[in-house]
PDB file of N, CA and C in Angstrom:
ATOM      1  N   UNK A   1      -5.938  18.846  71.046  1.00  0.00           N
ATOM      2  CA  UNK A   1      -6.029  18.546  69.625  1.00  0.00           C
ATOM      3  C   UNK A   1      -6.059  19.819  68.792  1.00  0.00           C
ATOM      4  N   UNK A   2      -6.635  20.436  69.167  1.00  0.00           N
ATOM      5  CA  UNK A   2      -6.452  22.285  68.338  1.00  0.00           C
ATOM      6  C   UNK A   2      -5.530  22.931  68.190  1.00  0.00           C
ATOM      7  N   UNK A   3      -4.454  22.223  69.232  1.00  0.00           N
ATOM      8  CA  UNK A   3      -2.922  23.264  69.490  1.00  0.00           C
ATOM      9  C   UNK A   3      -2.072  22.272  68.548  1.00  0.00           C
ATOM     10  N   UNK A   4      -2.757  21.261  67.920  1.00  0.00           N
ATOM     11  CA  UNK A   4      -1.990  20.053  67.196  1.00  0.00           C
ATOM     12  C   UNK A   4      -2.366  20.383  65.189  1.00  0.00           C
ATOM     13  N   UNK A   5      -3.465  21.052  65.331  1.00  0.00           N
ATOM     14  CA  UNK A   5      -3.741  21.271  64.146  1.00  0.00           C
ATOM     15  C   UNK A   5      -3.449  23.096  63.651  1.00  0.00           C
ATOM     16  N   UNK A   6      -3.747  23.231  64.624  1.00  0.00           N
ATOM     17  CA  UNK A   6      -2.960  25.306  64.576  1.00  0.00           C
ATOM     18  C   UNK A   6      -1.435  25.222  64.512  1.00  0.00           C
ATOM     19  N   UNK A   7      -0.545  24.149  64.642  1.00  0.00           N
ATOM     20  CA  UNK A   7       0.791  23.790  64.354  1.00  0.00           C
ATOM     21  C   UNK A   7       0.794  23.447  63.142  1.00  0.00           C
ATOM     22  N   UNK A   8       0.073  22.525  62.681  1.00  0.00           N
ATOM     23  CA  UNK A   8       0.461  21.985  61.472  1.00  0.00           C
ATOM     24  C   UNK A   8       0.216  22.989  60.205  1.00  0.00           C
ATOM     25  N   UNK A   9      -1.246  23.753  60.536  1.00  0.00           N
ATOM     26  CA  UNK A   9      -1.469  24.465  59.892  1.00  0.00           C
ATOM     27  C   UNK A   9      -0.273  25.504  59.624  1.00  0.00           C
ATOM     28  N   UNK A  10      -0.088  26.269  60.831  1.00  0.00           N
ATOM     29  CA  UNK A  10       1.307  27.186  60.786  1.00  0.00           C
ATOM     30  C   UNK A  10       2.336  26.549  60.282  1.00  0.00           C
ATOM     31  N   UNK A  11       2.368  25.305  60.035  1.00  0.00           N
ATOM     32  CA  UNK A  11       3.920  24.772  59.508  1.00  0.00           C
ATOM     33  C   UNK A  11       3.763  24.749  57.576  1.00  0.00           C
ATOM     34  N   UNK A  12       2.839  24.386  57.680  1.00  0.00           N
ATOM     35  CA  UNK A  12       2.145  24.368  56.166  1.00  0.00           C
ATOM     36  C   UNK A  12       1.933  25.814  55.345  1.00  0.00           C
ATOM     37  N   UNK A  13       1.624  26.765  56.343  1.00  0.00           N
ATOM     38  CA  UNK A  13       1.964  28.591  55.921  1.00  0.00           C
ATOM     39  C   UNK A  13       2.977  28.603  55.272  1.00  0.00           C
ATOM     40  N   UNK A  14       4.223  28.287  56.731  1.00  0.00           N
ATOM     41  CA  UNK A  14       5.253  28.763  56.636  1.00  0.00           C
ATOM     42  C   UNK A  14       5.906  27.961  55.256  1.00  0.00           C
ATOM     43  N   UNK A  15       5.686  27.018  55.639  1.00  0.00           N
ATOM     44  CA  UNK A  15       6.336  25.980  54.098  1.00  0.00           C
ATOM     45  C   UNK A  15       6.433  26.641  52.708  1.00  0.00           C
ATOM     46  N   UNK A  16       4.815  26.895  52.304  1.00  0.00           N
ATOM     47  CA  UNK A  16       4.150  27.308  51.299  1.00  0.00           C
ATOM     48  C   UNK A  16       4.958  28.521  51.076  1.00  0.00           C
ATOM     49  N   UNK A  17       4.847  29.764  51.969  1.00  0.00           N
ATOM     50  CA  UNK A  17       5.663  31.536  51.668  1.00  0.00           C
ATOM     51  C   UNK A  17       7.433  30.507  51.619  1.00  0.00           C
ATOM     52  N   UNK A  18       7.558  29.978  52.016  1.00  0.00           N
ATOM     53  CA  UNK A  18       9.432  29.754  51.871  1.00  0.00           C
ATOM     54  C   UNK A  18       9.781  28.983  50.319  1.00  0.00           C
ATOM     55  N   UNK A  19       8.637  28.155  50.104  1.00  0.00           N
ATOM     56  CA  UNK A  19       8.730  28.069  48.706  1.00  0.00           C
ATOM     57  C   UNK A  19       8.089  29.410  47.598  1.00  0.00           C
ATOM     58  N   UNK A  20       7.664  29.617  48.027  1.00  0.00           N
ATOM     59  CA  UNK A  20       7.143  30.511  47.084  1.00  0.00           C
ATOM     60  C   UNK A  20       8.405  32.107  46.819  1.00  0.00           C
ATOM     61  N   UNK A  21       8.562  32.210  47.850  1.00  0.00           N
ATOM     62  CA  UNK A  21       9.589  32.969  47.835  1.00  0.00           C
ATOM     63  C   UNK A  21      11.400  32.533  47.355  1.00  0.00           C
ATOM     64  N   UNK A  22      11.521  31.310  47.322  1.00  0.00           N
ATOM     65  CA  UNK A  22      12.620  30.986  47.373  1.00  0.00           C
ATOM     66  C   UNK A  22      12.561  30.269  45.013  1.00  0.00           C
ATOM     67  N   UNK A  23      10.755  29.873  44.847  1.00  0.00           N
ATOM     68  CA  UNK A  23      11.076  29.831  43.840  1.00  0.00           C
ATOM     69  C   UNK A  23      11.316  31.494  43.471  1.00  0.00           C
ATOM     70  N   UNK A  24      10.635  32.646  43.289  1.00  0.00           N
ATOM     71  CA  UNK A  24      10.837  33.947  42.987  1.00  0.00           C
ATOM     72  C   UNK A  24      12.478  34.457  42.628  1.00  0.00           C
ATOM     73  N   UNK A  25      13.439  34.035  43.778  1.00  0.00           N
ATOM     74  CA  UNK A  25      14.540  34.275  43.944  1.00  0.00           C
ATOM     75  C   UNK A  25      15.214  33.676  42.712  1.00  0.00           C
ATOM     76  N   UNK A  26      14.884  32.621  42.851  1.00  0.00           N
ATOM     77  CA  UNK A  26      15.419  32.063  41.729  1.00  0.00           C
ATOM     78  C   UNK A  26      15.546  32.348  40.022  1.00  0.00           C
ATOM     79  N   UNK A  27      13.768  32.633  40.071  1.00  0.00           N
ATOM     80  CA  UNK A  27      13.653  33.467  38.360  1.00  0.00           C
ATOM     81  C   UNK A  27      14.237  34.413  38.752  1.00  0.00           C
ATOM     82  N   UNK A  28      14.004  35.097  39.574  1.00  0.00           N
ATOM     83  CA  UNK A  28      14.529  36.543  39.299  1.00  0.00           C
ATOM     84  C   UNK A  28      16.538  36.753  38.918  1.00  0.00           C
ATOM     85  N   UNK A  29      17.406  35.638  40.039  1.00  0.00           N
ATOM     86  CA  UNK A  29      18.434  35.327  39.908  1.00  0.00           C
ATOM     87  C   UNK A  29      18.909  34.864  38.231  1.00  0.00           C
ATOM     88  N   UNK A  30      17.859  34.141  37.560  1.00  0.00           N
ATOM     89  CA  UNK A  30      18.071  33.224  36.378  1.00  0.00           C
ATOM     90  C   UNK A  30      17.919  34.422  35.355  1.00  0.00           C
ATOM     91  N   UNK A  31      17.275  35.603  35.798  1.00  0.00           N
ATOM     92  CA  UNK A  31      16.479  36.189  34.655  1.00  0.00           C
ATOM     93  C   UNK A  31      18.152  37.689  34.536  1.00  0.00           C
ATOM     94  N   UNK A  32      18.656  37.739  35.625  1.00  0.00           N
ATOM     95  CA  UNK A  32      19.941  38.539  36.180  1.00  0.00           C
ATOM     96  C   UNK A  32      20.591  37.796  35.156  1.00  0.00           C
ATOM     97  N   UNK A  33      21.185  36.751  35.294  1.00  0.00           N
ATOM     98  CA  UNK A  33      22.291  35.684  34.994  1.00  0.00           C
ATOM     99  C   UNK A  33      21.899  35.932  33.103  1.00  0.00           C
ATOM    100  N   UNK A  34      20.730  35.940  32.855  1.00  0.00           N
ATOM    101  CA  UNK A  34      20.232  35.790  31.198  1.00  0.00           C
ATOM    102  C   UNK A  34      20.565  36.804  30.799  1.00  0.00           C
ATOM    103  N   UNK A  35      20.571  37.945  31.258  1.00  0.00           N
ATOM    104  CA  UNK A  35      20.845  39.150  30.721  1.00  0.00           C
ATOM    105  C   UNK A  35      22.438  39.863  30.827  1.00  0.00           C
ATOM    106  N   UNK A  36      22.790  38.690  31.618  1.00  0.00           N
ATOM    107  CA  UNK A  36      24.735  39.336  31.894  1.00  0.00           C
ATOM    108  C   UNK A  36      25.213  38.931  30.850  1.00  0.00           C
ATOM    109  N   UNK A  37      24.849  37.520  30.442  1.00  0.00           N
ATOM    110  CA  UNK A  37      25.278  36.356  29.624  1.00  0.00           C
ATOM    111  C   UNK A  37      24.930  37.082  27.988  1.00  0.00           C
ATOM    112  N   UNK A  38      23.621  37.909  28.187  1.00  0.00           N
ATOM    113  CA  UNK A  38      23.078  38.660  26.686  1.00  0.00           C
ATOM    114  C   UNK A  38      24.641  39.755  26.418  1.00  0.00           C
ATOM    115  N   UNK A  39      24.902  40.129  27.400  1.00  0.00           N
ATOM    116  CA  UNK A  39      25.500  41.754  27.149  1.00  0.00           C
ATOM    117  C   UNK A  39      26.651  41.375  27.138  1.00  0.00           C
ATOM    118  N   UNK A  40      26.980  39.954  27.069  1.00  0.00           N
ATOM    119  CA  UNK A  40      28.665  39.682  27.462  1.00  0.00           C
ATOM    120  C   UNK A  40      28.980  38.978  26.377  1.00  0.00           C
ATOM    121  N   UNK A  41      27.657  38.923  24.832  1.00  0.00           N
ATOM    122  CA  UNK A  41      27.957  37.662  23.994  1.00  0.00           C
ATOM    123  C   UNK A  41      28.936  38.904  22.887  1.00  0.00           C
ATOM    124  N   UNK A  42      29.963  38.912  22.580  1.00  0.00           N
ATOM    125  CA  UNK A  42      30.843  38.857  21.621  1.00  0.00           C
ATOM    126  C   UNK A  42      29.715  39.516  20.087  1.00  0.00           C
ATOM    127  N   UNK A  43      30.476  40.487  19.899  1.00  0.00           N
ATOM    128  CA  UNK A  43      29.854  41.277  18.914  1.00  0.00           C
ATOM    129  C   UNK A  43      30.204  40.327  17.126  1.00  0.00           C
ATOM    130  N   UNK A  44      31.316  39.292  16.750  1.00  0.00           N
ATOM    131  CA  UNK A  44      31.616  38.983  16.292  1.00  0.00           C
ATOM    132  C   UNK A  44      31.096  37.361  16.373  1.00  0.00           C
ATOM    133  N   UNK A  45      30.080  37.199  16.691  1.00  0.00           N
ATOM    134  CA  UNK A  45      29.761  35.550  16.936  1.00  0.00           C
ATOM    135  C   UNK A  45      29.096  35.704  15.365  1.00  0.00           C
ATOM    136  N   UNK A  46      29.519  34.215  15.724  1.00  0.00           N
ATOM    137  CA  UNK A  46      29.219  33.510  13.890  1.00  0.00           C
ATOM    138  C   UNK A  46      27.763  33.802  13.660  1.00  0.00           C
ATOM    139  N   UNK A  47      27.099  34.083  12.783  1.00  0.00           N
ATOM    140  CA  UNK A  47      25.245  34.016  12.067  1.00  0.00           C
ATOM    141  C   UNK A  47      24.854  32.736  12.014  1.00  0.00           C
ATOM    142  N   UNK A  48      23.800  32.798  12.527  1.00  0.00           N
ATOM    143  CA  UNK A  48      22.746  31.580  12.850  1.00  0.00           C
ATOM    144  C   UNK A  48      22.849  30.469  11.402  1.00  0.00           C
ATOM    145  N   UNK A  49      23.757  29.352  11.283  1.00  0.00           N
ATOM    146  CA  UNK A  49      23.627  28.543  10.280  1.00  0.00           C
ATOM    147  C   UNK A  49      22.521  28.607   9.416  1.00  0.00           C
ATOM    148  N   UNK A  50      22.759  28.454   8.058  1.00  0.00           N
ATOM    149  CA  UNK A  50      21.473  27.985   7.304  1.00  0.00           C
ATOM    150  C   UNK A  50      21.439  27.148   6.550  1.00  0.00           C
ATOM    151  N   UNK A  51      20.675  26.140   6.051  1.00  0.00           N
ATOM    152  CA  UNK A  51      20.652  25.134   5.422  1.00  0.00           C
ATOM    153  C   UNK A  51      20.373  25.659   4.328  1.00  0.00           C
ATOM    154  N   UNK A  52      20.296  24.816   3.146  1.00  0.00           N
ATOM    155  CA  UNK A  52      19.640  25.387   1.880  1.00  0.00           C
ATOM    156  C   UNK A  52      18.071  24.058   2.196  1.00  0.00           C
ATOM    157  N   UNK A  53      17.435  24.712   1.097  1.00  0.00           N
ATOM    158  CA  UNK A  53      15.956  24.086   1.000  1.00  0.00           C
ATOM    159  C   UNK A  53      15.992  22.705  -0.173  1.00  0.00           C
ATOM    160  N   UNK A  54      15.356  21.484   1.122  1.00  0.00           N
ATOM    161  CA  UNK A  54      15.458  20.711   0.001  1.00  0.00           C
ATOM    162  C   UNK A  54      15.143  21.102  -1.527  1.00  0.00           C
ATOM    163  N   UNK A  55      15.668  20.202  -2.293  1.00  0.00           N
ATOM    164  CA  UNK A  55      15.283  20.117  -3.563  1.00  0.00           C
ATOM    165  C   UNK A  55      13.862  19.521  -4.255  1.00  0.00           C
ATOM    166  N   UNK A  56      13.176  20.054  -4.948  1.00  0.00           N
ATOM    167  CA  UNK A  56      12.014  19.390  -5.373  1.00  0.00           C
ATOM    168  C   UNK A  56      12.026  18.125  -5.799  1.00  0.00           C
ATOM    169  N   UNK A  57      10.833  17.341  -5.333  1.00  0.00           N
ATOM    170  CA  UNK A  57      10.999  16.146  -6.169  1.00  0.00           C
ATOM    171  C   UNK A  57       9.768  16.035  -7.061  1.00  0.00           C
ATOM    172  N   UNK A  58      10.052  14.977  -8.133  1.00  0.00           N
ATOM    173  CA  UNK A  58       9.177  15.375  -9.732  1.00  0.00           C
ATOM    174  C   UNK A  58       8.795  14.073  -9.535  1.00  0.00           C
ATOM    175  N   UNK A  59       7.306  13.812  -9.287  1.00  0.00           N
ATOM    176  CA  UNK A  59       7.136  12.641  -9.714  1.00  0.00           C
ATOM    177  C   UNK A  59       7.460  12.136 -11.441  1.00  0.00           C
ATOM    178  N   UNK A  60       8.017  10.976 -11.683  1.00  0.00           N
ATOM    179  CA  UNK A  60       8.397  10.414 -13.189  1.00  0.00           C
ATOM    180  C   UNK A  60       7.192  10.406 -13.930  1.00  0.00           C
ATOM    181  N   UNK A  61       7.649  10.824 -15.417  1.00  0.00           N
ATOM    182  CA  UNK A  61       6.730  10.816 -16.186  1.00  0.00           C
ATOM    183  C   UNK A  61       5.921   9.717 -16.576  1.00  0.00           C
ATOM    184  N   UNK A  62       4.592   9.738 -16.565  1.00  0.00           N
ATOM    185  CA  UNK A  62       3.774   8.548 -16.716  1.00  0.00           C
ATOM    186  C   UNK A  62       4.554   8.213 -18.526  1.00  0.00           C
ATOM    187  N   UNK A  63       4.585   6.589 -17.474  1.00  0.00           N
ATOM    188  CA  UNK A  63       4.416   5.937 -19.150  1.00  0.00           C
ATOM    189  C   UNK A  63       4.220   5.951 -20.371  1.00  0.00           C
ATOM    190  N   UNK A  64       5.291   6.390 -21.585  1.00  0.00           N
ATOM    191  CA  UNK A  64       4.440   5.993 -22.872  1.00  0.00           C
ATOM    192  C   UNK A  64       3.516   4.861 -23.232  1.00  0.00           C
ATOM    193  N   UNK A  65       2.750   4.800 -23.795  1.00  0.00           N
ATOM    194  CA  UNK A  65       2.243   3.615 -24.385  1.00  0.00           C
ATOM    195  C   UNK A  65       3.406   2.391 -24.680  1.00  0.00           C
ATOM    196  N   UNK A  66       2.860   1.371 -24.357  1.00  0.00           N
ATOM    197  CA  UNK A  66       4.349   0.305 -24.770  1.00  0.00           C
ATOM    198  C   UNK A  66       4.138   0.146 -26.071  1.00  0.00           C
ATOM    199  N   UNK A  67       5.027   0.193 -27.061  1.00  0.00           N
ATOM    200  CA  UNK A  67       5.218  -0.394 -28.298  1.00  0.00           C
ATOM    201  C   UNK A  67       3.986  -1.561 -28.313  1.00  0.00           C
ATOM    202  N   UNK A  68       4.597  -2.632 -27.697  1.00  0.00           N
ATOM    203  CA  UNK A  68       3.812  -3.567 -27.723  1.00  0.00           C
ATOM    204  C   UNK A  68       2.433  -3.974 -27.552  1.00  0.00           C
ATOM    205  N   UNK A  69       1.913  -2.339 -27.048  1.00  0.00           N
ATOM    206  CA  UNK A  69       0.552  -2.736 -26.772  1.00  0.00           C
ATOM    207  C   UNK A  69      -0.379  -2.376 -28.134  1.00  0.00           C
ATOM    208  N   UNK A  70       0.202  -2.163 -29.161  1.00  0.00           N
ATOM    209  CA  UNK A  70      -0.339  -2.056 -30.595  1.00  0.00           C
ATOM    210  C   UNK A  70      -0.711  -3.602 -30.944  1.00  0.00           C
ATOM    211  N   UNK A  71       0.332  -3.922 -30.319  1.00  0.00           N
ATOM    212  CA  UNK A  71       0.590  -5.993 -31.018  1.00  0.00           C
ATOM    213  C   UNK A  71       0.002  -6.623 -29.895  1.00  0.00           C
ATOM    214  N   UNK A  72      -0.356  -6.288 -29.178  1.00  0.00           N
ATOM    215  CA  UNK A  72      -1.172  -6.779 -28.099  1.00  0.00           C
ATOM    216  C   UNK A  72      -2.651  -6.249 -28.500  1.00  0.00           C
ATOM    217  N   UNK A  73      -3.297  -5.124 -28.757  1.00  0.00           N
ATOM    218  CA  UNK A  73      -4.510  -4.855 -29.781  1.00  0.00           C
ATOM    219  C   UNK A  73      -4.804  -5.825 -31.084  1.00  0.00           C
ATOM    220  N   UNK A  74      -3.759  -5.850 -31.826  1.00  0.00           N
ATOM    221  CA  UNK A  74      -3.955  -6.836 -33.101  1.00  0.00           C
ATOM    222  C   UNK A  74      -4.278  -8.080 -32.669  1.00  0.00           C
ATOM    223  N   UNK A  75      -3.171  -8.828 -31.104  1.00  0.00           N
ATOM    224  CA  UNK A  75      -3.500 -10.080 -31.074  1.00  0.00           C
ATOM    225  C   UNK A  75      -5.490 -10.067 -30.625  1.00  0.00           C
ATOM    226  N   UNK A  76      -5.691  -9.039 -29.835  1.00  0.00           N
ATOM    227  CA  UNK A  76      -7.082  -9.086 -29.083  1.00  0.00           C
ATOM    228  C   UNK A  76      -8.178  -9.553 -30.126  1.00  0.00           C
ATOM    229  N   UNK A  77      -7.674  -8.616 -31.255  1.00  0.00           N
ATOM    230  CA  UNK A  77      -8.837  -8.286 -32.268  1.00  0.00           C
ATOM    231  C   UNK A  77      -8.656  -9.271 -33.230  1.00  0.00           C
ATOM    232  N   UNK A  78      -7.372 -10.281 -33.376  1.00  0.00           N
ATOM    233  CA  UNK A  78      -7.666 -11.507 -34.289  1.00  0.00           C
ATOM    234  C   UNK A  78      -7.944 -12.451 -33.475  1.00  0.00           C
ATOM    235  N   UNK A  79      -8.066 -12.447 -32.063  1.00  0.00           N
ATOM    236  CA  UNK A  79      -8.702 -13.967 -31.028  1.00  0.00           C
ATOM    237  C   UNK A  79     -10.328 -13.594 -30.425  1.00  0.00           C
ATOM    238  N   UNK A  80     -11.009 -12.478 -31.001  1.00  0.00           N
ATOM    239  CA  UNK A  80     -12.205 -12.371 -30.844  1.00  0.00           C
ATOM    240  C   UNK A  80     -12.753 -12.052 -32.304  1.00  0.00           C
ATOM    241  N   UNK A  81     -12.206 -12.033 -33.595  1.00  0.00           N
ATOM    242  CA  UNK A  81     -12.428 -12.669 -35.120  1.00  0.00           C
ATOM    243  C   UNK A  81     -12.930 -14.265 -35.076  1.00  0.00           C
ATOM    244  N   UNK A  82     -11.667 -15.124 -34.175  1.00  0.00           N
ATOM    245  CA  UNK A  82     -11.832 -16.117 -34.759  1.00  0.00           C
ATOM    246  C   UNK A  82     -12.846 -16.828 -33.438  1.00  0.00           C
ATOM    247  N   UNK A  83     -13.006 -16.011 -32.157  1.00  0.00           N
ATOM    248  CA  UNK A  83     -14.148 -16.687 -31.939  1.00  0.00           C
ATOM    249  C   UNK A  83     -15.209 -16.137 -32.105  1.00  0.00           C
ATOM    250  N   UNK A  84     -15.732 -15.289 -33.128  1.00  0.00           N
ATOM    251  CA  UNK A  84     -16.939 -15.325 -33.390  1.00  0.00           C
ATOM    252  C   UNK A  84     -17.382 -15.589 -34.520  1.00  0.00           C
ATOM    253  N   UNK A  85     -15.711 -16.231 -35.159  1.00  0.00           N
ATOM    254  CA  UNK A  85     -16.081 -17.487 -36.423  1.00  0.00           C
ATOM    255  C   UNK A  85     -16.198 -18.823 -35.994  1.00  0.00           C
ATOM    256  N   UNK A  86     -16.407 -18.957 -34.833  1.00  0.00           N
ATOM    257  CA  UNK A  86     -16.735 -20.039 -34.197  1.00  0.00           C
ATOM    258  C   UNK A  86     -15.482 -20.992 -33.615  1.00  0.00           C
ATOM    259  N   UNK A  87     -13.857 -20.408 -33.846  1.00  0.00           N
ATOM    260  CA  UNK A  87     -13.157 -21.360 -34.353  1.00  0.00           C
ATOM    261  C   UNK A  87     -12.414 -21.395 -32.289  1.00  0.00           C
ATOM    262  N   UNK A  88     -12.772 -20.210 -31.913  1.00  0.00           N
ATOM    263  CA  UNK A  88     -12.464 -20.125 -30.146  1.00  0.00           C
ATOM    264  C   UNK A  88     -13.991 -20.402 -29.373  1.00  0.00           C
ATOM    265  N   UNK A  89     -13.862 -21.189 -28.749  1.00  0.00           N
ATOM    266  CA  UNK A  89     -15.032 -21.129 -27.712  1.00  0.00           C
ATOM    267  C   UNK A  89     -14.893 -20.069 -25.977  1.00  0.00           C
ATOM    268  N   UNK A  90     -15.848 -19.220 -26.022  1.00  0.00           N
ATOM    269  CA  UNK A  90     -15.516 -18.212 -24.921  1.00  0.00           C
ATOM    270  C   UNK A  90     -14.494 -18.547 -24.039  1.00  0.00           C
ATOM    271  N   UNK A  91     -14.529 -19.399 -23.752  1.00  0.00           N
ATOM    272  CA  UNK A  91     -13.440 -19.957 -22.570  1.00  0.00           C
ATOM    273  C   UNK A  91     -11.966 -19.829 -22.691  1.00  0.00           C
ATOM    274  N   UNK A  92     -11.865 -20.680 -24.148  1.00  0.00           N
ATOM    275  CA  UNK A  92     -10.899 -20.387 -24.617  1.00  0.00           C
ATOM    276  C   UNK A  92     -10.473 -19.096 -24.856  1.00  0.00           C
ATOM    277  N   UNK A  93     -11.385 -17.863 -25.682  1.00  0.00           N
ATOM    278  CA  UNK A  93     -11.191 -17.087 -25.882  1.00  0.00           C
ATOM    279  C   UNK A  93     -10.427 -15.940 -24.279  1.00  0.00           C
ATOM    280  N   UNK A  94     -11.297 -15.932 -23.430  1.00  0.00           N
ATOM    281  CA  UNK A  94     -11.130 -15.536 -22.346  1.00  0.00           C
ATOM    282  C   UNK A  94      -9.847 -16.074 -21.896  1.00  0.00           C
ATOM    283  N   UNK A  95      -9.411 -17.049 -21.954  1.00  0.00           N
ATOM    284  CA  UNK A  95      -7.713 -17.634 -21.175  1.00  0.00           C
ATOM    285  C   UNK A  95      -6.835 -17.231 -21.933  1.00  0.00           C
ATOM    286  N   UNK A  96      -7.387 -16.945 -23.371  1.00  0.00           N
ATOM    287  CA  UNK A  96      -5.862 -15.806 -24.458  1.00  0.00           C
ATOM    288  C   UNK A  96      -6.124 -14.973 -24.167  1.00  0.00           C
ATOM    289  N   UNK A  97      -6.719 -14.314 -24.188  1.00  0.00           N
ATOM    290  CA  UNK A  97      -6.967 -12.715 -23.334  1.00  0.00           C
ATOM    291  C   UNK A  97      -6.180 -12.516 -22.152  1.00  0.00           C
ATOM    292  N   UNK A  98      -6.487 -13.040 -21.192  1.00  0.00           N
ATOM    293  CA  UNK A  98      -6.100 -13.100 -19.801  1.00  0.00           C
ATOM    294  C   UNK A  98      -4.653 -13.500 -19.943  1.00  0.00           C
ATOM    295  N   UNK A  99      -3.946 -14.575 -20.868  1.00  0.00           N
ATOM    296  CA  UNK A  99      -2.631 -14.628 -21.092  1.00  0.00           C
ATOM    297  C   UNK A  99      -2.024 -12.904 -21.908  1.00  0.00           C
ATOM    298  N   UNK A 100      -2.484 -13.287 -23.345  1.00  0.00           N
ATOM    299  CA  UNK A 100      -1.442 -11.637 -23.657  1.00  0.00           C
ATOM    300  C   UNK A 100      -1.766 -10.676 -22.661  1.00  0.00           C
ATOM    301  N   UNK A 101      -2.686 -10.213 -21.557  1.00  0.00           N
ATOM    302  CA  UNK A 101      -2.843  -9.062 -20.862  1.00  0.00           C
ATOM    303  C   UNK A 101      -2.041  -9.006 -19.409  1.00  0.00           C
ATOM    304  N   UNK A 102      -1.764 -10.349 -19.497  1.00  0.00           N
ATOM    305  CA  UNK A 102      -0.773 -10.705 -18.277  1.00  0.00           C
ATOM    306  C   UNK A 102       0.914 -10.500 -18.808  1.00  0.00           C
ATOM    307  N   UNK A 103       0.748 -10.240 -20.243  1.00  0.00           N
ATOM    308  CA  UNK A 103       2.394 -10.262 -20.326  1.00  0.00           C
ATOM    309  C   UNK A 103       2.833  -8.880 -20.325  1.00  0.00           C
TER     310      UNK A 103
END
């Protein structure tokens, strides 16, 4: 059983240094190949594209006042006149309100 595990072990060495060495070869091969490919690029290659920069965007100008909300004030202020001449009862008063403010 010892001459079964001193094998495996030795096979598992050897494994480990053949990868390890065989990745090495490789960067080192890739890192050769990067630098032939640098010295062989054409003195006349086109400049790195450029985009231009989006354009700003403006949020829109807040709202004027609507015209209408002058005549929407007048209506407020003659339907709380006439109910506190008694002639709207709150309820009422409150459902014209709630109508012109809905339009």
């Amino acid at each position: 059983m010892p001459g079964l595990i001193r094998g495996v072990a030795r096979t598992a060495v050897v494994a480990g240094t053949a990868t390890a060495v065989s990745n090495r070869v490789s960067r080192r091969q890739a890192g050769r190949w990067a630098a032939q490919e640098s010295a062989q690029e054409p003195q006349y290659a086109a400049p790195p594209q450029q985009y231009a920069a989006p354009q700003p965007t403006y949020a829109p100008p807040a709202p004027a006042a609507a015209p209408d909300m002058d005549a929407r004030i007048a209506q407020l202020t003659q339907l709380a006149a006439l109910r506190d001449q008694g002639v709207l009862s709150p309820a009422e008063f409150e459902a014209q309100k709630a109508r012109i403010l809905a339009d």
